[in-house]
PDB file of N, CA and C in Angstrom:
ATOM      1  N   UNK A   1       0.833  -1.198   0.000  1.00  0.00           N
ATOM      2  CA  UNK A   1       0.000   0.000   0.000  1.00  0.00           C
ATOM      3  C   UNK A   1       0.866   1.246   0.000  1.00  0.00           C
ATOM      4  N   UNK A   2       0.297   1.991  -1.089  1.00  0.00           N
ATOM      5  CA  UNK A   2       0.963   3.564  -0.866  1.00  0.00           C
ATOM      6  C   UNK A   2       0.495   4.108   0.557  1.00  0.00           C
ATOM      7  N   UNK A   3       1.442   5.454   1.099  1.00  0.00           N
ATOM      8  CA  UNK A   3       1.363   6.156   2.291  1.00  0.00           C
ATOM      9  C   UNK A   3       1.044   7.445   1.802  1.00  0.00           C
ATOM     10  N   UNK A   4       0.372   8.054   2.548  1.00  0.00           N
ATOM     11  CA  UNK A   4      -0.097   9.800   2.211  1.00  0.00           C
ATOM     12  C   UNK A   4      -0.072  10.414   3.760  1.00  0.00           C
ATOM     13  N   UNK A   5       0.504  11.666   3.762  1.00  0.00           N
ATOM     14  CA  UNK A   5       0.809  12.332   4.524  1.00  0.00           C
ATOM     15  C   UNK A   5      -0.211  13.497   4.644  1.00  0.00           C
ATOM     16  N   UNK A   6      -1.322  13.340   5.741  1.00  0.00           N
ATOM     17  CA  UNK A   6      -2.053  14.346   6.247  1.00  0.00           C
ATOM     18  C   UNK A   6      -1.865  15.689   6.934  1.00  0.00           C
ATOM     19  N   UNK A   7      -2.057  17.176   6.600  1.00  0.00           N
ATOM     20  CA  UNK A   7      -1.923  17.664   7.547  1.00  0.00           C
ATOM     21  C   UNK A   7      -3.034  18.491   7.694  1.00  0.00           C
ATOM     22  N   UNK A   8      -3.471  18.663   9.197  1.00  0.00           N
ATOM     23  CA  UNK A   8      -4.834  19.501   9.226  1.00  0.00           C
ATOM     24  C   UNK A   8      -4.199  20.869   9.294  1.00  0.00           C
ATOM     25  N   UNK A   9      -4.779  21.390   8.409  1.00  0.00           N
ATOM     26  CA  UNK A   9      -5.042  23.074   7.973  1.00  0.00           C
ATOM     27  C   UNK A   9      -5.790  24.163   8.845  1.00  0.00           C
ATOM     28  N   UNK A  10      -6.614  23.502   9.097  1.00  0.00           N
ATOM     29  CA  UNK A  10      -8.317  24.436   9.723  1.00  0.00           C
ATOM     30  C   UNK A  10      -8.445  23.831  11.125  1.00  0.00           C
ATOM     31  N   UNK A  11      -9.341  24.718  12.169  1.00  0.00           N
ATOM     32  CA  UNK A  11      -9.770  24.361  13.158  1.00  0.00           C
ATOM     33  C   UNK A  11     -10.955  23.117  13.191  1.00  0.00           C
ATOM     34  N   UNK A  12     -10.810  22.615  14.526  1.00  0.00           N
ATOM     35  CA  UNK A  12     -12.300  21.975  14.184  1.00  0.00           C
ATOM     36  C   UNK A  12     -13.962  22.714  15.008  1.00  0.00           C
ATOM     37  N   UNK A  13     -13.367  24.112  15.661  1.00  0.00           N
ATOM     38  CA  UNK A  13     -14.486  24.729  16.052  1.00  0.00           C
ATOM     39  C   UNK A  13     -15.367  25.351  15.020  1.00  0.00           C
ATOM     40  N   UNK A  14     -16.960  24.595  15.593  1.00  0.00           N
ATOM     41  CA  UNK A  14     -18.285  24.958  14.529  1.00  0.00           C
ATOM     42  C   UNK A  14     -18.149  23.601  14.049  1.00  0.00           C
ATOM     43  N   UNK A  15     -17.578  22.986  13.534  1.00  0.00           N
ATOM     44  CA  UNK A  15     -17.334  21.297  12.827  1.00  0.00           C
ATOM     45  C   UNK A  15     -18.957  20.613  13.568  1.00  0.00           C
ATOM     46  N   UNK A  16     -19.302  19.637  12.827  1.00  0.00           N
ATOM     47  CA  UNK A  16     -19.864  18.793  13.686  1.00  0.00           C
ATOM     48  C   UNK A  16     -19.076  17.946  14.159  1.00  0.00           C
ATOM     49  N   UNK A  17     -20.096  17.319  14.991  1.00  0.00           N
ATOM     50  CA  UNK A  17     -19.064  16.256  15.925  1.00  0.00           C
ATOM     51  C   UNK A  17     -18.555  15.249  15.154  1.00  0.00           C
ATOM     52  N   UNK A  18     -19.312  14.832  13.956  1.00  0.00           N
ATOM     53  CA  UNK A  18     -19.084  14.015  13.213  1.00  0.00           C
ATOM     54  C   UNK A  18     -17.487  14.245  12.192  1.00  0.00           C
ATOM     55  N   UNK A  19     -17.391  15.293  11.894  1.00  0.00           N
ATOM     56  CA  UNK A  19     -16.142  15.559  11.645  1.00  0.00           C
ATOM     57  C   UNK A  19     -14.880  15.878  12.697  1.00  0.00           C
ATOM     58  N   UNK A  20     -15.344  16.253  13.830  1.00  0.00           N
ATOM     59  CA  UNK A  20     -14.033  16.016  15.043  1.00  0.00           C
ATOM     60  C   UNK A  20     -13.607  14.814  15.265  1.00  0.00           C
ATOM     61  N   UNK A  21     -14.537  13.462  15.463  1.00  0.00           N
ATOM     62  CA  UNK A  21     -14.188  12.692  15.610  1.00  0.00           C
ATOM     63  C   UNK A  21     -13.816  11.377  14.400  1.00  0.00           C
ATOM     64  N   UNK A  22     -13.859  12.353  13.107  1.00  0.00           N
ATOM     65  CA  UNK A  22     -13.059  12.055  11.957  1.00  0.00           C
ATOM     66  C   UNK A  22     -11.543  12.492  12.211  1.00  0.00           C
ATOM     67  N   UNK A  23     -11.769  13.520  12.331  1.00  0.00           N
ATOM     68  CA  UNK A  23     -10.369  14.347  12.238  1.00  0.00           C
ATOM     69  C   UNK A  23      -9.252  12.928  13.352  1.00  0.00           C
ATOM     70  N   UNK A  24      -9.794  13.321  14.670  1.00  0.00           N
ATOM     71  CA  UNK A  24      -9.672  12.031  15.617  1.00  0.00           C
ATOM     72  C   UNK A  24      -8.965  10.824  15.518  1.00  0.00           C
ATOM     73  N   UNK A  25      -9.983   9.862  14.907  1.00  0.00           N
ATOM     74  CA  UNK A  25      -8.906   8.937  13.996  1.00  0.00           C
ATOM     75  C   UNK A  25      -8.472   8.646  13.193  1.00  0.00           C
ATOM     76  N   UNK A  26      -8.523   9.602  12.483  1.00  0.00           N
ATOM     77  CA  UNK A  26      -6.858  10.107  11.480  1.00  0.00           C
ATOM     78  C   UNK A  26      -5.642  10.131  12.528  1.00  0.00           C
ATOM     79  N   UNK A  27      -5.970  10.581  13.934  1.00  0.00           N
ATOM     80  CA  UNK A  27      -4.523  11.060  14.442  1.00  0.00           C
ATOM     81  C   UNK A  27      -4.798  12.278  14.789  1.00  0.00           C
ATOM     82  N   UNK A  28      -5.207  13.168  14.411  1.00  0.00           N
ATOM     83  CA  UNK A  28      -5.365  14.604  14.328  1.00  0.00           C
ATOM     84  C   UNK A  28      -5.979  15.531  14.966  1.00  0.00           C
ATOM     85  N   UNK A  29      -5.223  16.344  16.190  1.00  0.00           N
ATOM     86  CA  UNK A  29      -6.057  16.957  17.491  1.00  0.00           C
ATOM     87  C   UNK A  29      -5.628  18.358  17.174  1.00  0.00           C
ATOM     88  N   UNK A  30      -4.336  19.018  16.744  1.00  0.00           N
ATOM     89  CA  UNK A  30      -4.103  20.588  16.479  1.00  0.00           C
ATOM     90  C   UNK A  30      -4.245  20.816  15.246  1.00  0.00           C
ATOM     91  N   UNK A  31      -3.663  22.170  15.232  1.00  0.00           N
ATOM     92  CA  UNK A  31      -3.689  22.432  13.965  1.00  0.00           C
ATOM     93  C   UNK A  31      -2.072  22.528  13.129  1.00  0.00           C
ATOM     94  N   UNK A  32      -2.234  22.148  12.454  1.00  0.00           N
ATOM     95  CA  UNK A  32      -0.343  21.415  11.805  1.00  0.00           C
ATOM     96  C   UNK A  32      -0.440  20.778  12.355  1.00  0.00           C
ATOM     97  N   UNK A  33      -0.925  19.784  12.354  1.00  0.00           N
ATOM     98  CA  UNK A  33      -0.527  18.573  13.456  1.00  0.00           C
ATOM     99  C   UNK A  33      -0.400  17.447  11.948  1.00  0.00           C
ATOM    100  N   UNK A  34       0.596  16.634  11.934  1.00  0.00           N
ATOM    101  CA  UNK A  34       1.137  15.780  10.685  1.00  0.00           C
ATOM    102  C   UNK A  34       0.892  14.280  10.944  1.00  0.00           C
ATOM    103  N   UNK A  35       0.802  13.820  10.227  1.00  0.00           N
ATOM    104  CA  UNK A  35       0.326  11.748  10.238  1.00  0.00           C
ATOM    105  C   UNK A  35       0.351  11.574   9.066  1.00  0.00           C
ATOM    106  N   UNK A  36       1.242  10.138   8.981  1.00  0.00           N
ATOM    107  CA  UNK A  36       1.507   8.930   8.018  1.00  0.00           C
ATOM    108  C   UNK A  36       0.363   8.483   7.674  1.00  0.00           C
ATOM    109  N   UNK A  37      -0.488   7.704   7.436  1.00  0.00           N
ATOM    110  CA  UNK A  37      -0.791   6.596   7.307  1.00  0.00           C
ATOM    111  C   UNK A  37      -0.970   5.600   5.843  1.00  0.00           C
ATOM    112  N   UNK A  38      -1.271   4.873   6.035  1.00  0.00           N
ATOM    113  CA  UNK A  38      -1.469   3.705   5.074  1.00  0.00           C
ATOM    114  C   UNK A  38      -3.031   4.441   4.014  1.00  0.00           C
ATOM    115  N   UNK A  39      -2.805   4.589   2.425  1.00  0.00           N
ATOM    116  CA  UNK A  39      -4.379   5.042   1.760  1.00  0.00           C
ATOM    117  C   UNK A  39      -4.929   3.831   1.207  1.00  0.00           C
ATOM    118  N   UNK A  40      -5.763   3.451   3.090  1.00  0.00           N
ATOM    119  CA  UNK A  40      -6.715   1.947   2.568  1.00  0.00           C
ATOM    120  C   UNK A  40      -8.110   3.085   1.986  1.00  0.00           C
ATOM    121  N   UNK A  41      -8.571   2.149   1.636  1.00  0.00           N
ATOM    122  CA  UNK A  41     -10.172   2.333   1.001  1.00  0.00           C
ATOM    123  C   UNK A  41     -10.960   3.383   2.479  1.00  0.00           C
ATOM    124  N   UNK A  42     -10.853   2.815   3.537  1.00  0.00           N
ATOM    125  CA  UNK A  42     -11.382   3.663   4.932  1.00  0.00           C
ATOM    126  C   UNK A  42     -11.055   4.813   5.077  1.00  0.00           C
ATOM    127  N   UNK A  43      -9.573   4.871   5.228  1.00  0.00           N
ATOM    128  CA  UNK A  43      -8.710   5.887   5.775  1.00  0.00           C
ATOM    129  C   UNK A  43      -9.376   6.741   4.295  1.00  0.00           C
ATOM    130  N   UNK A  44      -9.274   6.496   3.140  1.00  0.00           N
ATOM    131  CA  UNK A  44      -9.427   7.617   1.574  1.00  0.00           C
ATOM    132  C   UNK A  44     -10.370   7.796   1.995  1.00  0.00           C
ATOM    133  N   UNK A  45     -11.735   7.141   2.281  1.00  0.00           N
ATOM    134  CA  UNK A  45     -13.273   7.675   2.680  1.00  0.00           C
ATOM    135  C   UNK A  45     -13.201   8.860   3.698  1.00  0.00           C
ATOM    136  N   UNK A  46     -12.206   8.474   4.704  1.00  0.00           N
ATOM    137  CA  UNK A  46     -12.443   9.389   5.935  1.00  0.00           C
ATOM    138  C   UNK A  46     -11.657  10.922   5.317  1.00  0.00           C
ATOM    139  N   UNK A  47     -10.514  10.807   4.473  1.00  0.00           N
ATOM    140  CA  UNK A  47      -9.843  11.830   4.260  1.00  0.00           C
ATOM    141  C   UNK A  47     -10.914  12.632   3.703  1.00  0.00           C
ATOM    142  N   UNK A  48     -11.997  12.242   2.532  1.00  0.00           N
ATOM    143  CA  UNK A  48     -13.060  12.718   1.626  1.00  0.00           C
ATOM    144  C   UNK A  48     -13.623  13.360   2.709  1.00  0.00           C
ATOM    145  N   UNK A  49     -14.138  12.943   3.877  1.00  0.00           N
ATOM    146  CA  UNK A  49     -15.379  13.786   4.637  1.00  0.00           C
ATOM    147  C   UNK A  49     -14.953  14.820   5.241  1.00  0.00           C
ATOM    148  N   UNK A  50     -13.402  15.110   5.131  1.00  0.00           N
ATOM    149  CA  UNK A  50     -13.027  16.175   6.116  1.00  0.00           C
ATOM    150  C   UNK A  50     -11.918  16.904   5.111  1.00  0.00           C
ATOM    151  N   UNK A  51     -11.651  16.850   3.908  1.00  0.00           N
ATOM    152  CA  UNK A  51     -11.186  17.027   3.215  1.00  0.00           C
ATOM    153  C   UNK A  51     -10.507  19.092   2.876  1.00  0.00           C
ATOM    154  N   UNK A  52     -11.952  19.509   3.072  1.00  0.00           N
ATOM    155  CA  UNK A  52     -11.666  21.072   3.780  1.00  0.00           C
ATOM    156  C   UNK A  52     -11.309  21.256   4.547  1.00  0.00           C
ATOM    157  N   UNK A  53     -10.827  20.282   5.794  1.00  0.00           N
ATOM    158  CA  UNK A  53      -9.705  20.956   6.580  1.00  0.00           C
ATOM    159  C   UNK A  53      -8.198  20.590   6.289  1.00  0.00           C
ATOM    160  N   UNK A  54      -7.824  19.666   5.516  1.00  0.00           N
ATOM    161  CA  UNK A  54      -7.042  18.975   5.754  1.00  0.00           C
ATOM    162  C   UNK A  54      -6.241  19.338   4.274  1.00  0.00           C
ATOM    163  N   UNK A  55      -4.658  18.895   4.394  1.00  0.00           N
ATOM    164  CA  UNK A  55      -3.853  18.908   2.982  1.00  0.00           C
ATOM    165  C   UNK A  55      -3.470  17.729   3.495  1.00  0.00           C
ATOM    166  N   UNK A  56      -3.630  16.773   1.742  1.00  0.00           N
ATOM    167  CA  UNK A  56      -3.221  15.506   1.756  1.00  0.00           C
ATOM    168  C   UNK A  56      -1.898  15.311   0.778  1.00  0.00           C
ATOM    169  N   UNK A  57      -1.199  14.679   1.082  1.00  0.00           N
ATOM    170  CA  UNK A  57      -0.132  14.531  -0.104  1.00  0.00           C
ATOM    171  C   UNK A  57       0.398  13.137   0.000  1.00  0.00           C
ATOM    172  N   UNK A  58       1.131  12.833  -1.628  1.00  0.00           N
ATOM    173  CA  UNK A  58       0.669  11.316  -1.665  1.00  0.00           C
ATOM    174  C   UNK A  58       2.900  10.804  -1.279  1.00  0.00           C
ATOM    175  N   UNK A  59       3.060   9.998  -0.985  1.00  0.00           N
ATOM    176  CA  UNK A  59       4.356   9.413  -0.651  1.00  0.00           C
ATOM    177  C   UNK A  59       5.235   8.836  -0.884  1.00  0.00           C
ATOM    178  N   UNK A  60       6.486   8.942  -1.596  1.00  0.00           N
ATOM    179  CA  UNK A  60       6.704   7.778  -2.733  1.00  0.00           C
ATOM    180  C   UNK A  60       7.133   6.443  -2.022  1.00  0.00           C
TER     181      UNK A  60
END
């Protein structure tokens, strides 16, 4: 599996909860706050729903 490197951009105040606790398990509690992970099929879904806060970049 390729790796993509998350970083949240934006706050999560006003968010629904449903997107904090996206942000969540990604890894992701500040703001610049950076994470690895693995782009399974889940993790790409979850990046999609929160996608306005976040810069994704892909890993060689």
């Amino acid at each position: 599996m390729k790796k993509i490197k998350i970083t949240q951009l934006k706050s999560t105040i006003g968010r629904t909860e449903r997107q904090k606790k996206t942000l969540k398990a990604l890894g992701l509690t500040k703001i610049n706050a950076v994470k690895e992970v693995e782009a399974t099929p889940q993790v790409m879904g979850m990046v999609k729903k929160v996608e306005h806060l976040i810069k994704v970049e892909e890993l060689g």
